[in-house]
N, C-alpha and C. Protein backbone atom coordinates (compact mmCIF):
# COMPACT_ATOMS: atom_id res chain seq x y z
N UNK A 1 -5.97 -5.67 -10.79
CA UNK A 1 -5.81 -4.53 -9.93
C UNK A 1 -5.47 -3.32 -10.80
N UNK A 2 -6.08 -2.16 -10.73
CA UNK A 2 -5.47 -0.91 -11.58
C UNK A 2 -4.32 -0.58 -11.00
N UNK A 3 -3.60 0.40 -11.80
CA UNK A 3 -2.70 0.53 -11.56
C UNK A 3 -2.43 2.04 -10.70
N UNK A 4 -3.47 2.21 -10.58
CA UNK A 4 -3.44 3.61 -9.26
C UNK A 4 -3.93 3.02 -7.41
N UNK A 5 -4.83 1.49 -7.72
CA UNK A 5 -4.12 1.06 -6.95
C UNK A 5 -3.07 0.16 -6.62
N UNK A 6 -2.18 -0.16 -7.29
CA UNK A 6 -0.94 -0.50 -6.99
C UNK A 6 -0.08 0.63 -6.73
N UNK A 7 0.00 1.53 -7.18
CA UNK A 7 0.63 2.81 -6.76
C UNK A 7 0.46 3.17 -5.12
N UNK A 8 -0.82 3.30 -5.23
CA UNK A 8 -0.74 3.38 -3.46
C UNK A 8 -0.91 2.53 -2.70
N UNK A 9 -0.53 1.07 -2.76
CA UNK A 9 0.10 -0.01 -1.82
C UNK A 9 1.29 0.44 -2.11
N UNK A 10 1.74 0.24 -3.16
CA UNK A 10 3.88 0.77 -3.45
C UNK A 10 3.93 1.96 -2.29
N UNK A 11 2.98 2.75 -2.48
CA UNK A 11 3.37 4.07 -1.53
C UNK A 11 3.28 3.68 0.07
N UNK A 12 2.47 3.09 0.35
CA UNK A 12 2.01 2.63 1.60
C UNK A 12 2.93 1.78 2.18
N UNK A 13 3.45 0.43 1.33
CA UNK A 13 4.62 -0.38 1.96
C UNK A 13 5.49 0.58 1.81
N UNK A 14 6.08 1.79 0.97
CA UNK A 14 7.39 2.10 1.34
C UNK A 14 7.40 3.07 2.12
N UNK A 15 5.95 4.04 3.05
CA UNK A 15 6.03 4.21 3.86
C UNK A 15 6.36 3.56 5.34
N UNK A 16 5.97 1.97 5.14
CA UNK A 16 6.24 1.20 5.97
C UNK A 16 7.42 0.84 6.48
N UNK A 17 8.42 0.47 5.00
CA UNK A 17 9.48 0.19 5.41
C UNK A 17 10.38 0.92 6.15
N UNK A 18 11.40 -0.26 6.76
CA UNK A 18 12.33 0.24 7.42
C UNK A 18 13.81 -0.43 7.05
N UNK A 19 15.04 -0.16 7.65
CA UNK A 19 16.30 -0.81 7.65
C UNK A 19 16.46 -2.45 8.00
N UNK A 20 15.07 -2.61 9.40
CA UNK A 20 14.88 -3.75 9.69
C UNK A 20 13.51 -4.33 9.44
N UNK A 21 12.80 -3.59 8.62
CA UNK A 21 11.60 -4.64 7.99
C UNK A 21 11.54 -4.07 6.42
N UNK A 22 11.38 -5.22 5.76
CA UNK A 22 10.84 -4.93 4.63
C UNK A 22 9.26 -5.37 4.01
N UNK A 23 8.57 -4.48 4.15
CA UNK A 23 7.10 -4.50 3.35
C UNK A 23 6.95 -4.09 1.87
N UNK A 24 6.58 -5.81 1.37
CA UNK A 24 5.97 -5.37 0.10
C UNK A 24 4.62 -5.17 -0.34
N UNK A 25 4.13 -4.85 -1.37
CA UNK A 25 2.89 -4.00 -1.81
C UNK A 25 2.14 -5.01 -1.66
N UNK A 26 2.55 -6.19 -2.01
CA UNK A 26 1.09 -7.24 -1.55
C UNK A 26 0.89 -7.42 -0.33
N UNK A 27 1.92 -7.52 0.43
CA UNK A 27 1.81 -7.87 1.77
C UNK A 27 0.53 -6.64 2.70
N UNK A 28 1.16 -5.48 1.78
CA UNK A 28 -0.14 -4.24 2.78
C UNK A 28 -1.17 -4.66 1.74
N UNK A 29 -1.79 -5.17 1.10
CA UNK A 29 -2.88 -5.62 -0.19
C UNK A 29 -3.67 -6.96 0.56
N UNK A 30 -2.30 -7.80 1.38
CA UNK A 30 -3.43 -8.95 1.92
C UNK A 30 -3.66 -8.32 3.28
N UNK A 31 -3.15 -7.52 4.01
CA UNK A 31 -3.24 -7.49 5.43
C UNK A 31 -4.59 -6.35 5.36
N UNK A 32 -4.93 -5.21 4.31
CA UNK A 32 -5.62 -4.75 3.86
C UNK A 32 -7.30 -5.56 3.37
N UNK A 33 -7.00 -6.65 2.78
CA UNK A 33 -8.15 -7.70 2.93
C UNK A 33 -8.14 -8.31 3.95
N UNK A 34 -7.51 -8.99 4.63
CA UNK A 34 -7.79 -9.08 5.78
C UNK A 34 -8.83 -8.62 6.96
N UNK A 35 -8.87 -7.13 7.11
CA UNK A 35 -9.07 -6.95 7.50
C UNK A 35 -10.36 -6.15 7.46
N UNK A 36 -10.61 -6.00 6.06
CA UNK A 36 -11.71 -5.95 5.28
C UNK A 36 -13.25 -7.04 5.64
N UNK A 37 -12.41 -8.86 5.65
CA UNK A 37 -13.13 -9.19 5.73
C UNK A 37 -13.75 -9.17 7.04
N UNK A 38 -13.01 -9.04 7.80
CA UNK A 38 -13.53 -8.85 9.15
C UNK A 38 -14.53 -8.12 9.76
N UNK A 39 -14.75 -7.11 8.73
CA UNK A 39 -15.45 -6.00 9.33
C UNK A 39 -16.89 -6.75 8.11
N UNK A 40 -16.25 -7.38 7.62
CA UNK A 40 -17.38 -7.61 6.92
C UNK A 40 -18.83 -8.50 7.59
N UNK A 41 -17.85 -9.30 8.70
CA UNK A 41 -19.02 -10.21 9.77
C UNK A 41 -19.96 -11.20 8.95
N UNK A 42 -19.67 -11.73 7.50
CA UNK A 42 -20.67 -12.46 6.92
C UNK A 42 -20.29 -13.83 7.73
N UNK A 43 -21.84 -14.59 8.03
CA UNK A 43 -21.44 -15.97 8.08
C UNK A 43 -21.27 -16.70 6.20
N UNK A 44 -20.54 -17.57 6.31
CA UNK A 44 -20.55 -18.51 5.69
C UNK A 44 -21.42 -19.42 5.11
N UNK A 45 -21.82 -19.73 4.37
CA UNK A 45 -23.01 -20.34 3.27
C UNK A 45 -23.01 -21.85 3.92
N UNK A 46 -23.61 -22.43 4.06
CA UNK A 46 -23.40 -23.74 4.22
C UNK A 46 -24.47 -24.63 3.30
């Protein structure tokens, strides 16, 4: 991963956080793929 984007997941989870949640940079990195693949709609190879 470069490191400009790790910078803006760091920025992004600590926009996130709060007193009662804590988000870390991977966590917005997988929920971010996530949802990536989704839009992606590939079937699967079989």
């Amino acid at each position: 991963m470069s490191e400009s984007t790790a910078k803006k997941l760091a920025q992004i989870a600590a926009a996130l956080n709060s007193s009662r949640r804590k988000v870390s940079p991977m966590q917005v990195a997988g929920q971010l793929l996530e949802e990536a693949v989704k839009q992606l709609n590939v079937k699967a190879l079989e």
